[in-house]
Structure formats: C-alpha cells, structure tokens
PDB file of N, CA and C in Angstrom:
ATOM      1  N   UNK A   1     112.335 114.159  94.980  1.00  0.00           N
ATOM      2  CA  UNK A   1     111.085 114.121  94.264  1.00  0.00           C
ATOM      3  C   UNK A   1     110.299 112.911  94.727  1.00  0.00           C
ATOM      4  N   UNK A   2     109.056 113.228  94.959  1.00  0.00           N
ATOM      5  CA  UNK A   2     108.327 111.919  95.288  1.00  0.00           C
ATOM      6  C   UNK A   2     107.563 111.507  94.291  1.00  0.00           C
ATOM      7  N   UNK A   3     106.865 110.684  94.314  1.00  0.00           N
ATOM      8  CA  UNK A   3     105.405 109.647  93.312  1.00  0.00           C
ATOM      9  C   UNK A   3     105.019 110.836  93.288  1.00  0.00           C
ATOM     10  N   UNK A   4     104.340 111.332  94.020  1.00  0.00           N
ATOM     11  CA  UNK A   4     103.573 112.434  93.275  1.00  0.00           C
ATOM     12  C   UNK A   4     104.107 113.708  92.829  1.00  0.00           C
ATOM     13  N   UNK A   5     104.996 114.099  92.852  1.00  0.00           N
ATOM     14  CA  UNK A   5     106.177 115.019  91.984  1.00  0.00           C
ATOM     15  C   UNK A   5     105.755 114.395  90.770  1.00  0.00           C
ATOM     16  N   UNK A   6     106.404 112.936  90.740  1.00  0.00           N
ATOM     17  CA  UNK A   6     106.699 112.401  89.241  1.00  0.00           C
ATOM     18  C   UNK A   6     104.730 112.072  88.248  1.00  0.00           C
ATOM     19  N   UNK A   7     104.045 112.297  89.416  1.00  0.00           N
ATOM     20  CA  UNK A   7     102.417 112.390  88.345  1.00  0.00           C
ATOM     21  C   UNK A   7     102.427 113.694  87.596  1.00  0.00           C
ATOM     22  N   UNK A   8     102.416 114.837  88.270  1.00  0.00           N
ATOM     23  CA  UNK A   8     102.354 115.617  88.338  1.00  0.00           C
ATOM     24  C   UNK A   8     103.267 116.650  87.136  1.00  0.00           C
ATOM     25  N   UNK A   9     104.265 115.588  86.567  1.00  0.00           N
ATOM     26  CA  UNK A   9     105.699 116.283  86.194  1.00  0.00           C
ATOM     27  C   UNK A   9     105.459 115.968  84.371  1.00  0.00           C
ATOM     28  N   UNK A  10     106.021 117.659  83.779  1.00  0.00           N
ATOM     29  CA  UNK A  10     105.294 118.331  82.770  1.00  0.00           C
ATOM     30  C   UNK A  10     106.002 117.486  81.581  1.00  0.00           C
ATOM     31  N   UNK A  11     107.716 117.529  82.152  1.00  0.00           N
ATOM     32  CA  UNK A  11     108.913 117.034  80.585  1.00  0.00           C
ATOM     33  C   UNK A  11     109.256 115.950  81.126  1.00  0.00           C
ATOM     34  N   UNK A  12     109.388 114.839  80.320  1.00  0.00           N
ATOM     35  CA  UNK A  12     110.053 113.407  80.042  1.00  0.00           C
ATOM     36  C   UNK A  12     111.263 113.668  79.366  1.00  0.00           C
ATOM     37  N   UNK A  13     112.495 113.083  79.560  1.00  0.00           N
ATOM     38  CA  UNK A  13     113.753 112.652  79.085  1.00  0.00           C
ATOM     39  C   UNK A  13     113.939 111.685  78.688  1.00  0.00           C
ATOM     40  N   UNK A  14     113.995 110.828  77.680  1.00  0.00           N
ATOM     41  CA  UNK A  14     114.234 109.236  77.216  1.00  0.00           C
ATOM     42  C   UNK A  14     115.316 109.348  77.133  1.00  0.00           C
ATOM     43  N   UNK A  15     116.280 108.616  77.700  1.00  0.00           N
ATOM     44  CA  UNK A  15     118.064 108.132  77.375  1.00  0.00           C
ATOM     45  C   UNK A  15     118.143 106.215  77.645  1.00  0.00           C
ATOM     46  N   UNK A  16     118.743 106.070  76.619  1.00  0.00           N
ATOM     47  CA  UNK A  16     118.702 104.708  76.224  1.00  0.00           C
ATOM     48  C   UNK A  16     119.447 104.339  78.109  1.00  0.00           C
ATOM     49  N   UNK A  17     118.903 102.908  78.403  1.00  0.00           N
ATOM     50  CA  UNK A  17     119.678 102.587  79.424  1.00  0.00           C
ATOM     51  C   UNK A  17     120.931 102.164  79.502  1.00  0.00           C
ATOM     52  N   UNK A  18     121.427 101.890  78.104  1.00  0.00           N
ATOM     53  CA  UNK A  18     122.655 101.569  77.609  1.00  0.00           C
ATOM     54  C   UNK A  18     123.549 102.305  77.381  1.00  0.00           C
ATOM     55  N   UNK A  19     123.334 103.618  77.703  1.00  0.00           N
ATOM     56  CA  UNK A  19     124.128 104.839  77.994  1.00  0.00           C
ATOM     57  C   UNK A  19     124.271 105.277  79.286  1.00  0.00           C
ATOM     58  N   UNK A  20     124.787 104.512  80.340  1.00  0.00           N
ATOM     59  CA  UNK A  20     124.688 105.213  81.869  1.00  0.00           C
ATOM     60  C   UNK A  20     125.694 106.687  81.933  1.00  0.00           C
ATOM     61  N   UNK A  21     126.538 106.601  80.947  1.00  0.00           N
ATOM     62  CA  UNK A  21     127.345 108.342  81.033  1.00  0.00           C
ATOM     63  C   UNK A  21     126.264 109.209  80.599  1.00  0.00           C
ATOM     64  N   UNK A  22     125.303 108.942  80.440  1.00  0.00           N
ATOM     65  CA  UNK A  22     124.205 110.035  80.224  1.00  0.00           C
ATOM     66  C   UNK A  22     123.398 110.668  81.345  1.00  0.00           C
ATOM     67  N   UNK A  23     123.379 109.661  81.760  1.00  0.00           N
ATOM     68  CA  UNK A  23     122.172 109.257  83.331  1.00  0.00           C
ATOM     69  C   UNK A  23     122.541 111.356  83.623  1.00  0.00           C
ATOM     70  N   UNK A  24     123.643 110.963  84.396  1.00  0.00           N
ATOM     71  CA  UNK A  24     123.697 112.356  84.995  1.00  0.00           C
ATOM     72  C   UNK A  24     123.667 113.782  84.323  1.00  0.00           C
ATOM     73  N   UNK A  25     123.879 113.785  82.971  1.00  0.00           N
ATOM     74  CA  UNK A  25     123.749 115.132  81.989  1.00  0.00           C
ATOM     75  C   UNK A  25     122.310 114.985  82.191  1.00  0.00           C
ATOM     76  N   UNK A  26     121.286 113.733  81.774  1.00  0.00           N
ATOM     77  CA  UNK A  26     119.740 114.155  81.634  1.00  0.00           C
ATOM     78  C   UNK A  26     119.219 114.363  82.993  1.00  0.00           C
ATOM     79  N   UNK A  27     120.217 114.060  84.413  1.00  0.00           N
ATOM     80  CA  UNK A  27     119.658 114.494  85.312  1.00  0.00           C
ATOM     81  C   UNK A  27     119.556 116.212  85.446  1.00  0.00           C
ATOM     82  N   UNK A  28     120.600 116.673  84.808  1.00  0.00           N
ATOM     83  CA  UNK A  28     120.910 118.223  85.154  1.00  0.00           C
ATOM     84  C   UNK A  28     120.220 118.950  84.270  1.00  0.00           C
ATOM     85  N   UNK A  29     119.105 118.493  83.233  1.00  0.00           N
ATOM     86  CA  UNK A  29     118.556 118.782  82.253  1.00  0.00           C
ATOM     87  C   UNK A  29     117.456 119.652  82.672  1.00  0.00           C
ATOM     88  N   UNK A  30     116.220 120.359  82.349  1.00  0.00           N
ATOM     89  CA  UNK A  30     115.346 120.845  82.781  1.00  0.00           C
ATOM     90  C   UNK A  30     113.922 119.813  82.698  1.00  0.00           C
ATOM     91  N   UNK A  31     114.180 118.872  82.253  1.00  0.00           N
ATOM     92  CA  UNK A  31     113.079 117.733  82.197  1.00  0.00           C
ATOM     93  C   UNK A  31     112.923 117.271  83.756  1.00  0.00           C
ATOM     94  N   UNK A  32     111.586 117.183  84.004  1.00  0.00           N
ATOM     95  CA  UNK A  32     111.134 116.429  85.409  1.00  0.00           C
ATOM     96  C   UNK A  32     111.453 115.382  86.000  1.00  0.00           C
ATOM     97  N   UNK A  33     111.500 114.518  84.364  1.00  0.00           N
ATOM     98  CA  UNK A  33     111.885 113.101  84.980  1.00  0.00           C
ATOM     99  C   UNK A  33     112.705 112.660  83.745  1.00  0.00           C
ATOM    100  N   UNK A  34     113.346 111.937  84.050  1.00  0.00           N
ATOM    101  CA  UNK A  34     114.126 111.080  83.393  1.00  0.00           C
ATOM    102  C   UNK A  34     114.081 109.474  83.046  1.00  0.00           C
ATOM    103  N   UNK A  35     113.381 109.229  81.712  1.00  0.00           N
ATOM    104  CA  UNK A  35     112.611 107.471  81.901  1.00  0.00           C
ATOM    105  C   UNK A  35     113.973 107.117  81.169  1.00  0.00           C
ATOM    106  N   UNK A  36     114.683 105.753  81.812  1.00  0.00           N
ATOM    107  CA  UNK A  36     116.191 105.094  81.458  1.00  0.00           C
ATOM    108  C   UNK A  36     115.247 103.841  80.554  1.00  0.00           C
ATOM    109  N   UNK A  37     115.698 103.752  79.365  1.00  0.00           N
ATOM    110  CA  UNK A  37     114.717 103.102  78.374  1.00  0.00           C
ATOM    111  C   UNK A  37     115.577 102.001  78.110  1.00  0.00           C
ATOM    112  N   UNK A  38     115.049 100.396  78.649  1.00  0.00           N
ATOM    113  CA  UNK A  38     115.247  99.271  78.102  1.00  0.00           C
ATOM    114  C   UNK A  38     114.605  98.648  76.934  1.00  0.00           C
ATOM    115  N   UNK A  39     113.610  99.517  77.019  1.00  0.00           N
ATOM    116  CA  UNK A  39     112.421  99.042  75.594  1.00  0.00           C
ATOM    117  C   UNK A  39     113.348  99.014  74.300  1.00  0.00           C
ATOM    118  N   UNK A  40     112.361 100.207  73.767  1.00  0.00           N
ATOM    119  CA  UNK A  40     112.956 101.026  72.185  1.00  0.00           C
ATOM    120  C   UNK A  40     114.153 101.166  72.009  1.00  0.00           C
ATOM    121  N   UNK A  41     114.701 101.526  72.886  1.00  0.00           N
ATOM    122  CA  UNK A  41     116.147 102.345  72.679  1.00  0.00           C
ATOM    123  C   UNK A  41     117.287 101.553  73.088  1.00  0.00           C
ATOM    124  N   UNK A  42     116.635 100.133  73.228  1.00  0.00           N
ATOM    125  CA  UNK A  42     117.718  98.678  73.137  1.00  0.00           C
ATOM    126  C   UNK A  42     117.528  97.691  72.189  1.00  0.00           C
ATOM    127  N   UNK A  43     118.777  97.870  71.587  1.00  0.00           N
ATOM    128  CA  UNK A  43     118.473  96.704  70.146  1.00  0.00           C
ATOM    129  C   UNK A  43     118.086  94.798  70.949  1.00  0.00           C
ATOM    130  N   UNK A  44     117.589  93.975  70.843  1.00  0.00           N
ATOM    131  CA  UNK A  44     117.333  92.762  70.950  1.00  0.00           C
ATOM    132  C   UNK A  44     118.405  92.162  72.227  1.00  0.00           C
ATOM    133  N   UNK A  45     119.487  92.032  71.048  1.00  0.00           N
ATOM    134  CA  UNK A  45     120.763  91.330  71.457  1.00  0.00           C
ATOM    135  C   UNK A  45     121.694  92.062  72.263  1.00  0.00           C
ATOM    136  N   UNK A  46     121.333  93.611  72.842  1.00  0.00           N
ATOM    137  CA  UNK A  46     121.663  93.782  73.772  1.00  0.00           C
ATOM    138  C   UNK A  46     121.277  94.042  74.966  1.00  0.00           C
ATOM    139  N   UNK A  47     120.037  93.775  74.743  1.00  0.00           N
ATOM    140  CA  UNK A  47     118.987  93.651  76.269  1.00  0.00           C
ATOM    141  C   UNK A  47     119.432  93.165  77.545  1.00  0.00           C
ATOM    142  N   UNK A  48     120.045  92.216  77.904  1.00  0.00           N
ATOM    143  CA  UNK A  48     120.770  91.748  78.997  1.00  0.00           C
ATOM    144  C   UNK A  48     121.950  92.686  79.570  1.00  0.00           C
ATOM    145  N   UNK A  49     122.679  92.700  78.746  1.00  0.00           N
ATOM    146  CA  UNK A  49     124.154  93.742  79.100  1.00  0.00           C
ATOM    147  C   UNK A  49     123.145  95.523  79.151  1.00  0.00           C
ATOM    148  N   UNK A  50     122.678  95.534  79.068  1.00  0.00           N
ATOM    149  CA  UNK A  50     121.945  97.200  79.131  1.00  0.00           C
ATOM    150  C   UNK A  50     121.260  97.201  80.566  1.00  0.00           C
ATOM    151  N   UNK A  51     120.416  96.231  81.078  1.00  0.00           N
ATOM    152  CA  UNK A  51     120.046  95.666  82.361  1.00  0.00           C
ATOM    153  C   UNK A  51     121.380  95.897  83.159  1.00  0.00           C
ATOM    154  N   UNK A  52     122.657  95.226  82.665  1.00  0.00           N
ATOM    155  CA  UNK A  52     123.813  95.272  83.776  1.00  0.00           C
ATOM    156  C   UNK A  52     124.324  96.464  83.778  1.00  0.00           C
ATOM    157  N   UNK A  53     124.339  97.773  82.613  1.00  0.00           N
ATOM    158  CA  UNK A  53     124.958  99.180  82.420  1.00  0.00           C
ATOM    159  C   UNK A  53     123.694 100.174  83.292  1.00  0.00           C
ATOM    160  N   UNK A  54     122.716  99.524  83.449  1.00  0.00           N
ATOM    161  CA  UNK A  54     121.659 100.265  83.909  1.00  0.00           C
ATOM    162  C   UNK A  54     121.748 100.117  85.672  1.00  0.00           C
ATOM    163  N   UNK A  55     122.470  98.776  86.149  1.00  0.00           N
ATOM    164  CA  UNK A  55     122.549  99.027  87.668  1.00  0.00           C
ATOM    165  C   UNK A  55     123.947  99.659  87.775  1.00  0.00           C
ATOM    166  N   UNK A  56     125.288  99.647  86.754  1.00  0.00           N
ATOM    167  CA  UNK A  56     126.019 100.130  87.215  1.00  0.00           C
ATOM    168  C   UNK A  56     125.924 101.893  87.247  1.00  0.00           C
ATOM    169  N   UNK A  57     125.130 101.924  86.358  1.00  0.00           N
ATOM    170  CA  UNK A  57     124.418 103.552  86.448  1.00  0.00           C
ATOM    171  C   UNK A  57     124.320 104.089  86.906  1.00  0.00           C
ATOM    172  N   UNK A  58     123.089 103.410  88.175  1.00  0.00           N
ATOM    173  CA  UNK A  58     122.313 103.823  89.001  1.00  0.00           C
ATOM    174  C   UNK A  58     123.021 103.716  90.027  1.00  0.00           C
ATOM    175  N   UNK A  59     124.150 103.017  90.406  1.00  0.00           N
ATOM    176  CA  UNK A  59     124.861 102.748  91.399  1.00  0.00           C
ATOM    177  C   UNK A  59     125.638 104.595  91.794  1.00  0.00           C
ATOM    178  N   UNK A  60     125.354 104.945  90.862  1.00  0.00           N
ATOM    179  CA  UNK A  60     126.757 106.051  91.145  1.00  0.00           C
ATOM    180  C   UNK A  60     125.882 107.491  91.126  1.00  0.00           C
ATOM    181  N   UNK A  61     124.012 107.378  90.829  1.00  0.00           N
ATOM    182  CA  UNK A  61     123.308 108.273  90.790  1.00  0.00           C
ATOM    183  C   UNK A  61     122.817 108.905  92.555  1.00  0.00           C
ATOM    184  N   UNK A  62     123.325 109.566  92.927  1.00  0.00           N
ATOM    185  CA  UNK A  62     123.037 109.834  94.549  1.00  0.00           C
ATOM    186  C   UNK A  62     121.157 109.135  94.441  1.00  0.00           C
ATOM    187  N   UNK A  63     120.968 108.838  95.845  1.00  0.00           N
ATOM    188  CA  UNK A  63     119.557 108.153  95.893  1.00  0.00           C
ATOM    189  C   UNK A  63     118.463 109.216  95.841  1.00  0.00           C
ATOM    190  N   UNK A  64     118.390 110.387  96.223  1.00  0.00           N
ATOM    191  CA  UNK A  64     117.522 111.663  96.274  1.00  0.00           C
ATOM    192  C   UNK A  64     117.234 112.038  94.685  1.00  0.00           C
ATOM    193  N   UNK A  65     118.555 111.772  93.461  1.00  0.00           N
ATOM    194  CA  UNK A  65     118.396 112.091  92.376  1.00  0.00           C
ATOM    195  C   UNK A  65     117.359 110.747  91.659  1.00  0.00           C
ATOM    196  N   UNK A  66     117.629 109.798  92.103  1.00  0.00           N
ATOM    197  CA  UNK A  66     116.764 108.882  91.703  1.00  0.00           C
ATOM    198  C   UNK A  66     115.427 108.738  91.594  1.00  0.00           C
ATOM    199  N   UNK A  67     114.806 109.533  92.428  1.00  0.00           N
ATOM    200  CA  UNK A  67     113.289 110.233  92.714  1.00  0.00           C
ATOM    201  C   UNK A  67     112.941 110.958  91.261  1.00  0.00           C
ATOM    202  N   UNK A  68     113.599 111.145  90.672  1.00  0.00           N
ATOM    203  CA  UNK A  68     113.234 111.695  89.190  1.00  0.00           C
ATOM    204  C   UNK A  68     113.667 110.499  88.307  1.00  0.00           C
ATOM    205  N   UNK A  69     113.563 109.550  88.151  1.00  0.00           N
ATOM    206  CA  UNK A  69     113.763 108.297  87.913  1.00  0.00           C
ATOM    207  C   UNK A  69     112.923 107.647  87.541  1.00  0.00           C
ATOM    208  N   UNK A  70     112.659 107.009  86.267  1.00  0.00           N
ATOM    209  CA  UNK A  70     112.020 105.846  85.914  1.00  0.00           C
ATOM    210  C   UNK A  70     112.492 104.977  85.127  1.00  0.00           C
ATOM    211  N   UNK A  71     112.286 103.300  85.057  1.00  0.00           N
ATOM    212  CA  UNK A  71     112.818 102.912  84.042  1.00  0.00           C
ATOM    213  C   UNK A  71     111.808 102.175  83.043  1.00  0.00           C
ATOM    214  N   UNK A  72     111.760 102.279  81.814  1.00  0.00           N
ATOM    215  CA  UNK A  72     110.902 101.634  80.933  1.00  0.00           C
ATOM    216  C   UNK A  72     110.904 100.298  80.404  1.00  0.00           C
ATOM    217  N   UNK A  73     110.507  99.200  80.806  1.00  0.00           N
ATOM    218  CA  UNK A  73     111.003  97.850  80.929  1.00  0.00           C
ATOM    219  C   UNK A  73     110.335  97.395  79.956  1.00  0.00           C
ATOM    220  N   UNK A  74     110.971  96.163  79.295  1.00  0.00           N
ATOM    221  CA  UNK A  74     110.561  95.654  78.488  1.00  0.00           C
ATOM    222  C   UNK A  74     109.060  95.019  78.908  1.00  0.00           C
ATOM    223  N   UNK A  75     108.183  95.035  77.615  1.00  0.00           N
ATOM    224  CA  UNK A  75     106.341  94.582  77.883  1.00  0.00           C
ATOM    225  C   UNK A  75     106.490  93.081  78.298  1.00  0.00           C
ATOM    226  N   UNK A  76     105.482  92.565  79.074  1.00  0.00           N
ATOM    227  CA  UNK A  76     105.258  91.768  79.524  1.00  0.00           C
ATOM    228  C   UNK A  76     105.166  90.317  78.199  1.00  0.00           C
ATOM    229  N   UNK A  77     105.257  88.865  78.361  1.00  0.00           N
ATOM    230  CA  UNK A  77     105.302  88.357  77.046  1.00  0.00           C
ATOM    231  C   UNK A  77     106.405  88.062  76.190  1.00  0.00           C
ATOM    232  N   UNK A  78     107.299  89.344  76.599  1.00  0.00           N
ATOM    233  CA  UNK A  78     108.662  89.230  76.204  1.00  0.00           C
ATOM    234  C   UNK A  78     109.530  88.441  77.102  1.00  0.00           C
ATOM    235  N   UNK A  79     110.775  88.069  76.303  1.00  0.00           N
ATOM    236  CA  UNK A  79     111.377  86.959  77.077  1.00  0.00           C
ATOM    237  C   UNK A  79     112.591  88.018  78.161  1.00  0.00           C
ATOM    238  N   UNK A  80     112.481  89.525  78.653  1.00  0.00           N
ATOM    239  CA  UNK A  80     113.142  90.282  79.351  1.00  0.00           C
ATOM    240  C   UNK A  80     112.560  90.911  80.163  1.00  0.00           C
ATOM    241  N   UNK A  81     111.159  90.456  80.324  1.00  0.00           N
ATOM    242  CA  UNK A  81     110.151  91.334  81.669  1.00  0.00           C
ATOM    243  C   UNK A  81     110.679  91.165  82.729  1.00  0.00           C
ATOM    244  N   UNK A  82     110.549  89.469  82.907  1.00  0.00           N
ATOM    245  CA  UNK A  82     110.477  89.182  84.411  1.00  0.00           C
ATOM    246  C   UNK A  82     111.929  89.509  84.520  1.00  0.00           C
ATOM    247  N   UNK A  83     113.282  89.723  84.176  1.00  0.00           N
ATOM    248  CA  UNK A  83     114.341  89.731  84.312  1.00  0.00           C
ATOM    249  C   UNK A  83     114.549  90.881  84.770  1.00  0.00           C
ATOM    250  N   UNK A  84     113.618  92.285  83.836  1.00  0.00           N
ATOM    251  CA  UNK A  84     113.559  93.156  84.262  1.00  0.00           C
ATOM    252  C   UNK A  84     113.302  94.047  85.615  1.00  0.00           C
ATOM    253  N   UNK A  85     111.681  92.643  86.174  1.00  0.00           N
ATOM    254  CA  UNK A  85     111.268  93.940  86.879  1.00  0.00           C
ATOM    255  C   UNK A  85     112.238  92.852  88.062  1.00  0.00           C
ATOM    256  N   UNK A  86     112.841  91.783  88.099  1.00  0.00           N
ATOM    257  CA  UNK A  86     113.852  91.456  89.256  1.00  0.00           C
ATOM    258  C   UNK A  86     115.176  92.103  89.394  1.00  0.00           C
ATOM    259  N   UNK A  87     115.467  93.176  88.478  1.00  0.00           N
ATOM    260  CA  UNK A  87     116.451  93.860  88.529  1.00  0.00           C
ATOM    261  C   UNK A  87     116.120  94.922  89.280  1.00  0.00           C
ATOM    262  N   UNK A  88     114.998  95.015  88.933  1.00  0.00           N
ATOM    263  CA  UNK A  88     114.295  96.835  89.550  1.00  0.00           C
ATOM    264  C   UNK A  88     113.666  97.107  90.484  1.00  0.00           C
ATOM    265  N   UNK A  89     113.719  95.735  90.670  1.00  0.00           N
ATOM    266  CA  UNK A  89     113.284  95.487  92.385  1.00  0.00           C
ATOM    267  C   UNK A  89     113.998  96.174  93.853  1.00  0.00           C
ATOM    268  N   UNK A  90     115.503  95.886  93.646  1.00  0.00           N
ATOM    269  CA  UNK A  90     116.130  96.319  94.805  1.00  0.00           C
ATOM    270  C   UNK A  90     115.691  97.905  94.265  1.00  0.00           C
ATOM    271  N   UNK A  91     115.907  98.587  93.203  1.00  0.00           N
ATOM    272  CA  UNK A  91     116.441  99.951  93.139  1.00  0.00           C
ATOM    273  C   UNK A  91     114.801 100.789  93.603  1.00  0.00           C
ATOM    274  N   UNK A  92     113.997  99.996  93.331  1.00  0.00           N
ATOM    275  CA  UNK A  92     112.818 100.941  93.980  1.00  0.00           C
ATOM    276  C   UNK A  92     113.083 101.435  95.443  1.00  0.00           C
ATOM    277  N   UNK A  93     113.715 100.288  95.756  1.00  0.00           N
ATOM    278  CA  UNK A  93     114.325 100.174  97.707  1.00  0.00           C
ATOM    279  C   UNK A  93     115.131 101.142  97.593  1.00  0.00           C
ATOM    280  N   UNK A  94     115.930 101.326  96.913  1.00  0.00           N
ATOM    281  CA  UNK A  94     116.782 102.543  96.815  1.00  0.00           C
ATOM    282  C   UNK A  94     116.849 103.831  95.760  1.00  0.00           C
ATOM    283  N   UNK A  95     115.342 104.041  96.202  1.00  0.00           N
ATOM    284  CA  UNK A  95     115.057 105.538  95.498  1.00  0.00           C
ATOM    285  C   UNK A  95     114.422 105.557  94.365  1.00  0.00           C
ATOM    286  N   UNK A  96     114.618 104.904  93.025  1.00  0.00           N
ATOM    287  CA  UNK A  96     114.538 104.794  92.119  1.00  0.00           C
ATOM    288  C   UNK A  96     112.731 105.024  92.238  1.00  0.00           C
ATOM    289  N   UNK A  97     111.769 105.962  91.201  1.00  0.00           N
ATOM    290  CA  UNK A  97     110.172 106.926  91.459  1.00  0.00           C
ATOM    291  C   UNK A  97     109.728 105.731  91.038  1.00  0.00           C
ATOM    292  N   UNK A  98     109.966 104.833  89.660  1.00  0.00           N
ATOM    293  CA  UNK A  98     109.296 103.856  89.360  1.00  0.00           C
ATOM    294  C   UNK A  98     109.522 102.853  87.653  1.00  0.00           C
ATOM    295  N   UNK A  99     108.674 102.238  87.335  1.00  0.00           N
ATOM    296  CA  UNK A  99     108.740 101.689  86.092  1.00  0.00           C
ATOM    297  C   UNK A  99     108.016 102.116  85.582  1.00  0.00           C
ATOM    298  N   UNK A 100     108.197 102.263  83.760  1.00  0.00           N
ATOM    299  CA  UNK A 100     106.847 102.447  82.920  1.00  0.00           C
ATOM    300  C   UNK A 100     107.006 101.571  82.329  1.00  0.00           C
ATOM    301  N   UNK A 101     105.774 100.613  82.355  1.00  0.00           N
ATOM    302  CA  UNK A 101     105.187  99.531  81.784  1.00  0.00           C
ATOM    303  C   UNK A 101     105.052  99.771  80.135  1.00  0.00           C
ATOM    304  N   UNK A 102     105.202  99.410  79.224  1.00  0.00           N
ATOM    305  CA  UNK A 102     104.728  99.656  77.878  1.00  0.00           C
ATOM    306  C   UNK A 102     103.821  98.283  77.196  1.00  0.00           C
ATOM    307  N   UNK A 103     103.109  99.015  76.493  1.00  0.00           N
ATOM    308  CA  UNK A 103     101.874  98.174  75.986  1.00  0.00           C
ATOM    309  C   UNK A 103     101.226  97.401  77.100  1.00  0.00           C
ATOM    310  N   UNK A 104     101.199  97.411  77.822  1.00  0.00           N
ATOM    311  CA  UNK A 104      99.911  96.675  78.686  1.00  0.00           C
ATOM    312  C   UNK A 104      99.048  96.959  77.824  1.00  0.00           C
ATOM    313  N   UNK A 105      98.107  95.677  78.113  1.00  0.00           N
ATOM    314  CA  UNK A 105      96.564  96.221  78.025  1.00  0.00           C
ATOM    315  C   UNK A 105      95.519  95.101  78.607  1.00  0.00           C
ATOM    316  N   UNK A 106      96.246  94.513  80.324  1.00  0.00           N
ATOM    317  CA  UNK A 106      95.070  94.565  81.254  1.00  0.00           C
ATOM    318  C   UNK A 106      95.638  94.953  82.464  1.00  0.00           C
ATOM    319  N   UNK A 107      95.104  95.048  83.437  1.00  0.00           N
ATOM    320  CA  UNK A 107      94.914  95.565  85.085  1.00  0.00           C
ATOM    321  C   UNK A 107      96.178  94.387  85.449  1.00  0.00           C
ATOM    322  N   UNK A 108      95.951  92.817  85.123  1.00  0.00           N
ATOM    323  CA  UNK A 108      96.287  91.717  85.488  1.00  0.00           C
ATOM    324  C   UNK A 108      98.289  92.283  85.550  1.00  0.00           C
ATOM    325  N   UNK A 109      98.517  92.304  84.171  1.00  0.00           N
ATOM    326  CA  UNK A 109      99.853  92.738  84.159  1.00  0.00           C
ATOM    327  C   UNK A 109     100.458  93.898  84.900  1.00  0.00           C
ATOM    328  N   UNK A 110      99.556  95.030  85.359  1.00  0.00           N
ATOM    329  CA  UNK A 110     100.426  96.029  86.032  1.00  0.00           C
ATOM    330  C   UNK A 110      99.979  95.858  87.424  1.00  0.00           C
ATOM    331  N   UNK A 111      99.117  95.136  87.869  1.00  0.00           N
ATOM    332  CA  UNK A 111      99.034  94.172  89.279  1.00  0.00           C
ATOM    333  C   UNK A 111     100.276  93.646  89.579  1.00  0.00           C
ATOM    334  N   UNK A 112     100.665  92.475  88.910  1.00  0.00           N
ATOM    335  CA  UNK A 112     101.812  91.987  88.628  1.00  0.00           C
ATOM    336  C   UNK A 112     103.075  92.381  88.637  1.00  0.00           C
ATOM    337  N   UNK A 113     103.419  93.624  87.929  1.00  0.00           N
ATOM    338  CA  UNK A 113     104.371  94.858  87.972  1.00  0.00           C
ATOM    339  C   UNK A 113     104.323  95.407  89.724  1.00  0.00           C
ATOM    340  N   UNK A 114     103.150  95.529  90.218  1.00  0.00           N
ATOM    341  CA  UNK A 114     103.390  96.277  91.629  1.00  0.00           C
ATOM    342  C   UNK A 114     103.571  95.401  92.345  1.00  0.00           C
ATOM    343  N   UNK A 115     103.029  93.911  92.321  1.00  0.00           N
ATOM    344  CA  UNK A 115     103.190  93.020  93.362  1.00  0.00           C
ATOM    345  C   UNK A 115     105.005  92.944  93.608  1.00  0.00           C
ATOM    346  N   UNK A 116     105.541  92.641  92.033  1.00  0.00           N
ATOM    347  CA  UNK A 116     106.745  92.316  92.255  1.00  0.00           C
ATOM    348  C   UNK A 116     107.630  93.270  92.582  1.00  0.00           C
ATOM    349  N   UNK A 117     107.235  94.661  92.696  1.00  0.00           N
ATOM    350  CA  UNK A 117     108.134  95.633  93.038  1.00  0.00           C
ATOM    351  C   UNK A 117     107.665  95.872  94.811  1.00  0.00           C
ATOM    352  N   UNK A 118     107.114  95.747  94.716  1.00  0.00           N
ATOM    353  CA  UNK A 118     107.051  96.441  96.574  1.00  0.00           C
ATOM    354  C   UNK A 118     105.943  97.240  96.654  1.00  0.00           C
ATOM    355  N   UNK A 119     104.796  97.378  95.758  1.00  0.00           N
ATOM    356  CA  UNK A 119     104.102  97.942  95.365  1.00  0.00           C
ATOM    357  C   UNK A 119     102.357  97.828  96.276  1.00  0.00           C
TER     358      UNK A 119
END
C-alpha cells in the first residue's frame, strides 16, 4: 500500500500500541489501515513501555504490511512527542505509511512532524 492508498482508504482500525499481539489480527481485518494508538488508548504512566511494545511489534510485521500502517503519536506540548516521532523515525525507513498527528492546530507543528521524519 502506498501514501496514496492510505488517502484514499475508506476503514480505520484503532488498536492500542500496547497491544502488539493485535498488530497482526487488525492487519487481516477488512479495515484499510490500521492507526497503532499511543495517544488515547495509552494510560499516562505507560507511555514509554508502549513506545518499546510498539517497535517490538513492528519488528515482526513483514515491511509491505506496514504500508497499511500508521501510528498516532502523542500531540505536540506533551512531554512524549519528541520521543515519539524519534522512535518513528527509523520505521518510516522501513515501511511504516505514516503518523497521525492529534490536535495540532498550526502548519508550524506538522512542518516539524515531516521535517523530523524524512518528510
């Protein structure tokens, strides 16, 4: 699946990133894409260790499946952005369609988001 597969693409899957035994059931799912959620669907105090269940995840997701891939990173402001998007850095290199930013609300921050990804 490419970037533009994933514009284009009708069903979203949310699975907490703290569940990587999921990764592959919501891959086989009929949803387009699959967003691996560090936001919402991580309590506070486990934000860090969900970051580390989220590369061992992805480690074991073939790279072609990763193209249906996004991960939802914590908003900018928070003390787990930048941690975030330096985690998600290599995996764009390796397949991974992209990040969804949550709550932005200027240009400045998702500038920022592409600079640091390869973007």
């Amino acid at each position: 699946m490419t970037l533009a597969t994933v514009a284009i693409a009708r069903g979203f899957l949310f699975v907490p990133a703290s569940r990587p035994e999921r990764y592959a059931e919501a891959l086989q799912s009929s949803a387009d894409c699959v967003i691996l959620d560090l936001e919402d669907a991580v309590a506070p105090e486990q934000k860090d260790g969900a970051r580390d269940m989220l590369a061992e995840g992805l480690s074991v997701i073939p790279e072609d499946k990763r193209g249906r891939m996004l991960v939802r990173i914590n908003a900018a402001g928070t003390s787990w952005h930048a941690a975030d998007l330096q985690a998600l850095a290599k995996w764009i290199q390796k397949g991974l369609a992209g990040v969804m930013v949550p709550k932005s609300e200027d240009t400045a921050t998702l500038n920022a988001v592409a600079e640091t990804l390869g973007r």
